[in-house]
PDB file of N, CA and C in Angstrom:
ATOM      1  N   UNK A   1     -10.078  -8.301  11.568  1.00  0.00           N
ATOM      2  CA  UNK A   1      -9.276  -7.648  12.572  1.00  0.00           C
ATOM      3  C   UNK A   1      -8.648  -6.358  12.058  1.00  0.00           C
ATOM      4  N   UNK A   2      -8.789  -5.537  10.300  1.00  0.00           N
ATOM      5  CA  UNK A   2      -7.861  -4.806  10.049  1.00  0.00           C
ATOM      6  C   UNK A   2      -9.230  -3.688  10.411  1.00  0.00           C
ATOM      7  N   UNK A   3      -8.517  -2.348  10.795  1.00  0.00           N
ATOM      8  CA  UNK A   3      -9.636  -1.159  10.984  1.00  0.00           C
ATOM      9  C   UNK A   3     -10.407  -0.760   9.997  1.00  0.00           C
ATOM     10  N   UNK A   4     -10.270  -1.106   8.632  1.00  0.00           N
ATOM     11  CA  UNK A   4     -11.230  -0.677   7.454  1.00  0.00           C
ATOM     12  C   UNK A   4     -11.585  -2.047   6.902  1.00  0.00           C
ATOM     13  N   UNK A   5     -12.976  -2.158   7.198  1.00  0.00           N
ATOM     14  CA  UNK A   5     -13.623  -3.378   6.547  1.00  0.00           C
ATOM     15  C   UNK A   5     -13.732  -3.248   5.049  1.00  0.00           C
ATOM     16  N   UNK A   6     -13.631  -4.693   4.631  1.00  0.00           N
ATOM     17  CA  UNK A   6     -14.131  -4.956   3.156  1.00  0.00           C
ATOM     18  C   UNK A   6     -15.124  -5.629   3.217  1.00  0.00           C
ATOM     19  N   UNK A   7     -15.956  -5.389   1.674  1.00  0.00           N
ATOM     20  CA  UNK A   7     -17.287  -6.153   1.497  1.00  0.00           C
ATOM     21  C   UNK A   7     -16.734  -7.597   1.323  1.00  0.00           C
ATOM     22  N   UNK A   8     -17.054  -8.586   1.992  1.00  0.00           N
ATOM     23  CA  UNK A   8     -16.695  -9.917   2.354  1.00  0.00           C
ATOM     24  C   UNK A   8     -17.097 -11.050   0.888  1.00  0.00           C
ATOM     25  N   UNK A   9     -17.887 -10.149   0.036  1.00  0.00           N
ATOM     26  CA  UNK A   9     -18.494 -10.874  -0.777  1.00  0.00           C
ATOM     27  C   UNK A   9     -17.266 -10.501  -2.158  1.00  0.00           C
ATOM     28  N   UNK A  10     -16.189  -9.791  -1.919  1.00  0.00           N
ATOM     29  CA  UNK A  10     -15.145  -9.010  -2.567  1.00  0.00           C
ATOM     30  C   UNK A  10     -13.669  -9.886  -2.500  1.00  0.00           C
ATOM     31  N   UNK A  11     -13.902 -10.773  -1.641  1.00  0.00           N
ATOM     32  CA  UNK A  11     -12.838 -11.116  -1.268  1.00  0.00           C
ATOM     33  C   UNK A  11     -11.459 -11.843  -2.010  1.00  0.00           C
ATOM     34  N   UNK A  12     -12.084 -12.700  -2.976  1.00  0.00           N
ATOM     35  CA  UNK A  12     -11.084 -13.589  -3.851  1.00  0.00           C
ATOM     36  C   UNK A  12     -10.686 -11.602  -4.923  1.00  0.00           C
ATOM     37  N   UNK A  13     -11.156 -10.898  -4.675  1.00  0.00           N
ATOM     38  CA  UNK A  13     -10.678 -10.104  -5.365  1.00  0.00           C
ATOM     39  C   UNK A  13      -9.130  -9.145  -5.163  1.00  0.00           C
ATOM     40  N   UNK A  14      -8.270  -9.454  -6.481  1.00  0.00           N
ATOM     41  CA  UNK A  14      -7.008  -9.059  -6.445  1.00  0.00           C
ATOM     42  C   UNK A  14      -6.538  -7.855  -4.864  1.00  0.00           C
ATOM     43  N   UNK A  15      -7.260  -6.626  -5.717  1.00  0.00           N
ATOM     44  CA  UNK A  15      -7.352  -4.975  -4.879  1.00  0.00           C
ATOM     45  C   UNK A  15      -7.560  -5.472  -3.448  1.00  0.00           C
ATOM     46  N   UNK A  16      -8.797  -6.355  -3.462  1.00  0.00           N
ATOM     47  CA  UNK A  16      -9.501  -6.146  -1.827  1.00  0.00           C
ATOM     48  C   UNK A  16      -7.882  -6.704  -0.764  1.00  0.00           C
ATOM     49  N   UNK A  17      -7.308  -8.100  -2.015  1.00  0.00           N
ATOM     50  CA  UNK A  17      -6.424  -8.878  -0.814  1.00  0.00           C
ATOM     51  C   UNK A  17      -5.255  -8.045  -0.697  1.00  0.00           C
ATOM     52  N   UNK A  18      -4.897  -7.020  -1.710  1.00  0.00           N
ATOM     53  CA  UNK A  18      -3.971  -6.374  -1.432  1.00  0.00           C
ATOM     54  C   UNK A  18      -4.235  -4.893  -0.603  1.00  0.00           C
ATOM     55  N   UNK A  19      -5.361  -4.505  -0.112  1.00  0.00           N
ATOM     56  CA  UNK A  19      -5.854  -3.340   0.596  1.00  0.00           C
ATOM     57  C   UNK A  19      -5.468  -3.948   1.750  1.00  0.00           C
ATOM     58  N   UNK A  20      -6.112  -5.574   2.188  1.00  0.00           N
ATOM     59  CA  UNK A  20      -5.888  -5.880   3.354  1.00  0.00           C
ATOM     60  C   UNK A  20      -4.521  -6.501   3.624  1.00  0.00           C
ATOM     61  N   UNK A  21      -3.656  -6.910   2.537  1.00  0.00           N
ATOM     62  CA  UNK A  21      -2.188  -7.197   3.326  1.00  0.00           C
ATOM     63  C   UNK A  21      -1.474  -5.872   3.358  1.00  0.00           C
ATOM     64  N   UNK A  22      -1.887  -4.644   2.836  1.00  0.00           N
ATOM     65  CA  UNK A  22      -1.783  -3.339   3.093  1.00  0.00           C
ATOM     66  C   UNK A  22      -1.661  -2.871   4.615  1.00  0.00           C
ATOM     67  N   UNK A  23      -3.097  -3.312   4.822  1.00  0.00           N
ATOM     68  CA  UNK A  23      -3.347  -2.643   6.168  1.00  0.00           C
ATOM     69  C   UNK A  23      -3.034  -3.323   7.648  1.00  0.00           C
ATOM     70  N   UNK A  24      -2.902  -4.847   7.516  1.00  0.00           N
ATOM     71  CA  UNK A  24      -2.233  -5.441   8.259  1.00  0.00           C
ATOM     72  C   UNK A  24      -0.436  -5.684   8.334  1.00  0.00           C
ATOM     73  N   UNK A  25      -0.115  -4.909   7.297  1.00  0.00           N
ATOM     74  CA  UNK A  25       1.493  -4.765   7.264  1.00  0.00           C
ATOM     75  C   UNK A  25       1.611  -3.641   8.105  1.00  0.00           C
ATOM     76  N   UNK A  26       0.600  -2.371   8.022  1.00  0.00           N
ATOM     77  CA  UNK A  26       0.762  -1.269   8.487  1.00  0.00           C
ATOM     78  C   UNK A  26       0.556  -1.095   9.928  1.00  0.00           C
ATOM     79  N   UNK A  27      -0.565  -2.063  10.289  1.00  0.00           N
ATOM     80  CA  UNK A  27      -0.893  -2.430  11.673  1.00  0.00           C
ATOM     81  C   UNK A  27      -0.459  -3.251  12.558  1.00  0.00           C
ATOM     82  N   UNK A  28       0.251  -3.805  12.081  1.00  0.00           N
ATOM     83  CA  UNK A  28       1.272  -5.066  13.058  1.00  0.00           C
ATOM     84  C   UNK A  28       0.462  -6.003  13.441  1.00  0.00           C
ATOM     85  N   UNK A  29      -0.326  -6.329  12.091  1.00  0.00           N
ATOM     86  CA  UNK A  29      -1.301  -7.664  12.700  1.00  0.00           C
ATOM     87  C   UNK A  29      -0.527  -8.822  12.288  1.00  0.00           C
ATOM     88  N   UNK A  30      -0.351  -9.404  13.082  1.00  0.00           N
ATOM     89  CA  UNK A  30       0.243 -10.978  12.347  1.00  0.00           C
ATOM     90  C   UNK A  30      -0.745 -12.007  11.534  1.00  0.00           C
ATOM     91  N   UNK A  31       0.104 -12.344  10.524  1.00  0.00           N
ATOM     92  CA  UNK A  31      -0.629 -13.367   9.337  1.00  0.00           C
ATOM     93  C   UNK A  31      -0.128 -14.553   9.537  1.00  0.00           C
ATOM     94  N   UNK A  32      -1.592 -15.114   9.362  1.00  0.00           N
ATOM     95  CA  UNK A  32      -2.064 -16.631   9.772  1.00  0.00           C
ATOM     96  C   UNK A  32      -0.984 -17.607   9.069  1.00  0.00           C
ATOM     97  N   UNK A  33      -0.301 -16.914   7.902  1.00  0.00           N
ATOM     98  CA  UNK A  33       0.521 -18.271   7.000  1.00  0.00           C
ATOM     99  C   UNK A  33       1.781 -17.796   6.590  1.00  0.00           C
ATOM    100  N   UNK A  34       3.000 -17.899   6.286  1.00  0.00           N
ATOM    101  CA  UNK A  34       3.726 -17.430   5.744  1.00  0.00           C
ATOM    102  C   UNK A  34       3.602 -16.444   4.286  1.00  0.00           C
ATOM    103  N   UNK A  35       3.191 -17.505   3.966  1.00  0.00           N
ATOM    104  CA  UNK A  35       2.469 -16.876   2.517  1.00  0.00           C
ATOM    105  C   UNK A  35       2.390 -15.364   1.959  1.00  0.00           C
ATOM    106  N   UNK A  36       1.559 -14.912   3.162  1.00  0.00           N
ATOM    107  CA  UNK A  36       1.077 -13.488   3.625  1.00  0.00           C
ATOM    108  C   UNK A  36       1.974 -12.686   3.711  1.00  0.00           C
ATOM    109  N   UNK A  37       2.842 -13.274   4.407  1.00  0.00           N
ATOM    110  CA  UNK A  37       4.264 -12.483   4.591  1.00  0.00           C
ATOM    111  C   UNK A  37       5.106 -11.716   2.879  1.00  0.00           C
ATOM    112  N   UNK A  38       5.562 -13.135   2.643  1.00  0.00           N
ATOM    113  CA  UNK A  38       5.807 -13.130   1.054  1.00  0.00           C
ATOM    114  C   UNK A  38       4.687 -12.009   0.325  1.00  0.00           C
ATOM    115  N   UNK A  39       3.650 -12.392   0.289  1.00  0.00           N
ATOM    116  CA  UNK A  39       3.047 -11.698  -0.721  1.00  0.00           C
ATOM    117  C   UNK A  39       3.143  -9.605  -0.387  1.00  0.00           C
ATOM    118  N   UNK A  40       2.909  -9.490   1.488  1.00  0.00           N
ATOM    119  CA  UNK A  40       2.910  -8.629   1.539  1.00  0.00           C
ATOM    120  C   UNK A  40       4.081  -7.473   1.275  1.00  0.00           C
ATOM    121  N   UNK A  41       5.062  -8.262   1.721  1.00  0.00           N
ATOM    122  CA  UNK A  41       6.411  -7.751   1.105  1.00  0.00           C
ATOM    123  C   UNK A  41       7.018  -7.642  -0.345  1.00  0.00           C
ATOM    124  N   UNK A  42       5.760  -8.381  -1.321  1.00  0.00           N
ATOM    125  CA  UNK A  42       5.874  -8.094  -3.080  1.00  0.00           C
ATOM    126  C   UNK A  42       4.726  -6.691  -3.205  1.00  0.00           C
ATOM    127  N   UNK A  43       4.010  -7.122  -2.408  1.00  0.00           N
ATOM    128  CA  UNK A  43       3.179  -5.402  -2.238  1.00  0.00           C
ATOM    129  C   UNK A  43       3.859  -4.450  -2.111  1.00  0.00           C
ATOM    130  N   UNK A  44       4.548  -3.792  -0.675  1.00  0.00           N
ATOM    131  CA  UNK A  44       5.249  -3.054  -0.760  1.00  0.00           C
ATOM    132  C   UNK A  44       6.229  -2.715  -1.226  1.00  0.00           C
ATOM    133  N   UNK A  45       7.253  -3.622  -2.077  1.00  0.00           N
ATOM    134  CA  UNK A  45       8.038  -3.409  -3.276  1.00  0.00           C
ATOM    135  C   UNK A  45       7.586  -2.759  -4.453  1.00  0.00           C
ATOM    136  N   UNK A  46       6.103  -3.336  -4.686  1.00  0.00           N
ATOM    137  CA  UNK A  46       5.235  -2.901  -6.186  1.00  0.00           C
ATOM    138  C   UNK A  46       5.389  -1.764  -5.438  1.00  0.00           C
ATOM    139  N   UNK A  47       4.390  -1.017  -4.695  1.00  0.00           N
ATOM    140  CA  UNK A  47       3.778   0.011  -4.011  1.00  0.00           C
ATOM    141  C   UNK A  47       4.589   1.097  -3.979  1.00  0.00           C
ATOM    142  N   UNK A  48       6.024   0.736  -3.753  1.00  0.00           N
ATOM    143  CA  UNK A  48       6.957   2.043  -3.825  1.00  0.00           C
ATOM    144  C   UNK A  48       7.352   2.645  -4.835  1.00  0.00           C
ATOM    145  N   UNK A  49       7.631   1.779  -5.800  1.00  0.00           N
ATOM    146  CA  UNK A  49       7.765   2.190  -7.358  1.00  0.00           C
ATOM    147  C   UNK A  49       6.952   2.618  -7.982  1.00  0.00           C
ATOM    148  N   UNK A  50       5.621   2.404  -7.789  1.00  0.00           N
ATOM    149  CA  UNK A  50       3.987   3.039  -8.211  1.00  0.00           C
ATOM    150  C   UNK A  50       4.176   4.199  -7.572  1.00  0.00           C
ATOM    151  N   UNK A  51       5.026   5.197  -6.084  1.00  0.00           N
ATOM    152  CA  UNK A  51       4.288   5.875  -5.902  1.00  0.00           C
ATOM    153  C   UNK A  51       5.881   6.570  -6.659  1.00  0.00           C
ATOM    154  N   UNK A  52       6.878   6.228  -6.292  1.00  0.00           N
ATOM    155  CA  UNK A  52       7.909   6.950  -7.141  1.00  0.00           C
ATOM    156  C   UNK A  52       7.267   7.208  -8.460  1.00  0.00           C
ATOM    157  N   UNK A  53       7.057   6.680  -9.312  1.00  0.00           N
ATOM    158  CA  UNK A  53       5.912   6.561 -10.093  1.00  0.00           C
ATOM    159  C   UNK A  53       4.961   8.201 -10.253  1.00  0.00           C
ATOM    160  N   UNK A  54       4.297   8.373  -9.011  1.00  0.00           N
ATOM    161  CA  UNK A  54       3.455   9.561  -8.881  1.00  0.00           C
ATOM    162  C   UNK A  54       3.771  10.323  -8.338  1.00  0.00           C
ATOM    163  N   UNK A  55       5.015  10.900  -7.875  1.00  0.00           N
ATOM    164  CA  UNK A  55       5.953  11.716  -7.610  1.00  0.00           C
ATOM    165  C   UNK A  55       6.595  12.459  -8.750  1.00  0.00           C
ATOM    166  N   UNK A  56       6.901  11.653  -9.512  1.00  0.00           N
ATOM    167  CA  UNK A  56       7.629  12.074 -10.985  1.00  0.00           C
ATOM    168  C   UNK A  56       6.744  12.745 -11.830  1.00  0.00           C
ATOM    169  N   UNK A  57       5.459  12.264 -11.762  1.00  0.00           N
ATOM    170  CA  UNK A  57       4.189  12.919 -12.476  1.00  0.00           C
ATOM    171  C   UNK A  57       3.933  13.859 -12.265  1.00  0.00           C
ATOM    172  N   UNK A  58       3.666  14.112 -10.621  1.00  0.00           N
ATOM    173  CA  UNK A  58       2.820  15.284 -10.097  1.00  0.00           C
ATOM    174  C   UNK A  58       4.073  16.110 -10.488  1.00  0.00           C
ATOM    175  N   UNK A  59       5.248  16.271 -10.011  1.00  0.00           N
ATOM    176  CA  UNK A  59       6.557  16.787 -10.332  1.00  0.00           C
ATOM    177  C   UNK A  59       6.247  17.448 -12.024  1.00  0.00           C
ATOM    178  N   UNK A  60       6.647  16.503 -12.428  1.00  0.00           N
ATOM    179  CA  UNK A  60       6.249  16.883 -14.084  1.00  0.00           C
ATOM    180  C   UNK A  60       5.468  17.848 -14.495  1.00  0.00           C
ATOM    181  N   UNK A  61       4.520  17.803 -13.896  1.00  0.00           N
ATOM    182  CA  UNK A  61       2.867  18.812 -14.135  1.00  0.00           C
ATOM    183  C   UNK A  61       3.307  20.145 -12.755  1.00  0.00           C
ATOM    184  N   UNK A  62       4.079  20.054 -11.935  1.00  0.00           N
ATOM    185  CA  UNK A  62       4.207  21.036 -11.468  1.00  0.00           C
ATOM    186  C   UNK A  62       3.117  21.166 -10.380  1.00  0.00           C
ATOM    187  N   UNK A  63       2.667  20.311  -9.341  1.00  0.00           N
ATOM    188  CA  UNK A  63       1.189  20.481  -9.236  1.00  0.00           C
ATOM    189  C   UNK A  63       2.137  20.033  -7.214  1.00  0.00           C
ATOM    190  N   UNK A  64       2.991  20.926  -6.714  1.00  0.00           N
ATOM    191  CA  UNK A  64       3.702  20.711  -5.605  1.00  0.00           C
ATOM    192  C   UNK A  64       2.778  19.896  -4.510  1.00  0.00           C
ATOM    193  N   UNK A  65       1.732  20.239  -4.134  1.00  0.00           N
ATOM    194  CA  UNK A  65       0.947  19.737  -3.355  1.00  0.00           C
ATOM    195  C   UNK A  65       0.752  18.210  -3.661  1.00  0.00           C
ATOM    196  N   UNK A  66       0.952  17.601  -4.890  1.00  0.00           N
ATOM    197  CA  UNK A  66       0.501  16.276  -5.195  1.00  0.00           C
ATOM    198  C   UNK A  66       1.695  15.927  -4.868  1.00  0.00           C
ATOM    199  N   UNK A  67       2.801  16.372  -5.433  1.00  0.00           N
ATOM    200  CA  UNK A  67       4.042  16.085  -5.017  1.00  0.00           C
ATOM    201  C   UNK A  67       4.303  15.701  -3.648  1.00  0.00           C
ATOM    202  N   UNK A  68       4.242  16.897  -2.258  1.00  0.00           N
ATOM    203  CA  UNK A  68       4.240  16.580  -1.319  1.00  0.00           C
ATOM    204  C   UNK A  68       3.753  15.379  -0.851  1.00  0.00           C
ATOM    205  N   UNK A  69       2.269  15.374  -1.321  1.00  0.00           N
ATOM    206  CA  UNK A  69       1.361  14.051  -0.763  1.00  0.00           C
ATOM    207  C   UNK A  69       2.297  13.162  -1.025  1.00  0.00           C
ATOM    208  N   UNK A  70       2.470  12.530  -2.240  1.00  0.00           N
ATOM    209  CA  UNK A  70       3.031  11.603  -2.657  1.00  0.00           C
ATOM    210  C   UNK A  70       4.289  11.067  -1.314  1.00  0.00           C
ATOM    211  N   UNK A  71       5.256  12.072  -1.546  1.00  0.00           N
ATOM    212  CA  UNK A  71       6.438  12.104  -1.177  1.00  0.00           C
ATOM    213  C   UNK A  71       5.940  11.867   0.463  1.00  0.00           C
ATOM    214  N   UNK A  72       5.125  12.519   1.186  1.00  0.00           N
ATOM    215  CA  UNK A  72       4.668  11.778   2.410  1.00  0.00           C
ATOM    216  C   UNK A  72       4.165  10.454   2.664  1.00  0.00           C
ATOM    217  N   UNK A  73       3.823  10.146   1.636  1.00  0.00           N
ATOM    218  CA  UNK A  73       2.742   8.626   1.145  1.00  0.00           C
ATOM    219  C   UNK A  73       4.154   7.178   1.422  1.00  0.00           C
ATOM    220  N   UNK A  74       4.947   7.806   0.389  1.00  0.00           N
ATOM    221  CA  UNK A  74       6.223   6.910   0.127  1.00  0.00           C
ATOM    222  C   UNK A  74       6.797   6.705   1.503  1.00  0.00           C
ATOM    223  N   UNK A  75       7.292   8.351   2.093  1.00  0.00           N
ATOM    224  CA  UNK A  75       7.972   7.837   3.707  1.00  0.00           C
ATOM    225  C   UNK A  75       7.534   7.118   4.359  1.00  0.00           C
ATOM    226  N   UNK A  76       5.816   7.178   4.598  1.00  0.00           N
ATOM    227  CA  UNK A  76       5.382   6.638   5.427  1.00  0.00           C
ATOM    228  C   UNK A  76       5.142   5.278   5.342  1.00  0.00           C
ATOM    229  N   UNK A  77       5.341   4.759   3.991  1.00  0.00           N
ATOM    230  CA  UNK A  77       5.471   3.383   3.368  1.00  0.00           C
ATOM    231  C   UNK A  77       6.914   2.753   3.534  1.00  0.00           C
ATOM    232  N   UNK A  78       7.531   3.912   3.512  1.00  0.00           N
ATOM    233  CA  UNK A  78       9.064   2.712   3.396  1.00  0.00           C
ATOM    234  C   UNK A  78       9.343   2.622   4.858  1.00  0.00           C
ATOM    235  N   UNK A  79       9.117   3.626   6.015  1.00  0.00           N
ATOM    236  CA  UNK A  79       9.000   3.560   7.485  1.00  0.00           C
ATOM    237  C   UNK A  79       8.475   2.351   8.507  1.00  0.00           C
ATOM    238  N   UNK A  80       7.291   2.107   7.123  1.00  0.00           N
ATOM    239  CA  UNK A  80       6.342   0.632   8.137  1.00  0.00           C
ATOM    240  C   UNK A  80       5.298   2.072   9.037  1.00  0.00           C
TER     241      UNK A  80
END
């Protein structure tokens, strides 16, 4: 049900389950278990600090455009 398919044969894989509680946090799909919930909300906790994370970098190196991205990446993450 999320708009970007994964290879199905990928699935027990870490990345793939976190692309898709990614994209169903972002999409307002509801999850089948609580579980989902929990986990997706340890995602977006990791996820913000990773990109604070690449904000500080691109910053560092001076490279504004990565910066921006970033810094759009984060709003649009902590927004939902």
């Amino acid at each position: 049900m999320v708009p970007l398919a994964v290879d199905r044969r990928m699935l027990e894989d870490p990345h793939v389950k976190t692309f898709l509680l990614l994209q169903s946090w972002f999409t307002g799909i509801s999850f089948p278990i609580s579980d989902y919930i929990t986990d997706a909300k340890l995602v977006i906790d990791s996820i913000v600090r990773i990109i604070y994370a690449m904000v500080d970098i691109a910053a560092e190196y001076s490279t504004m455009e990565n910066t921006l991205k970033a810094a759009t990446l984060l709003q649009m993450i902590v927004q939902g």
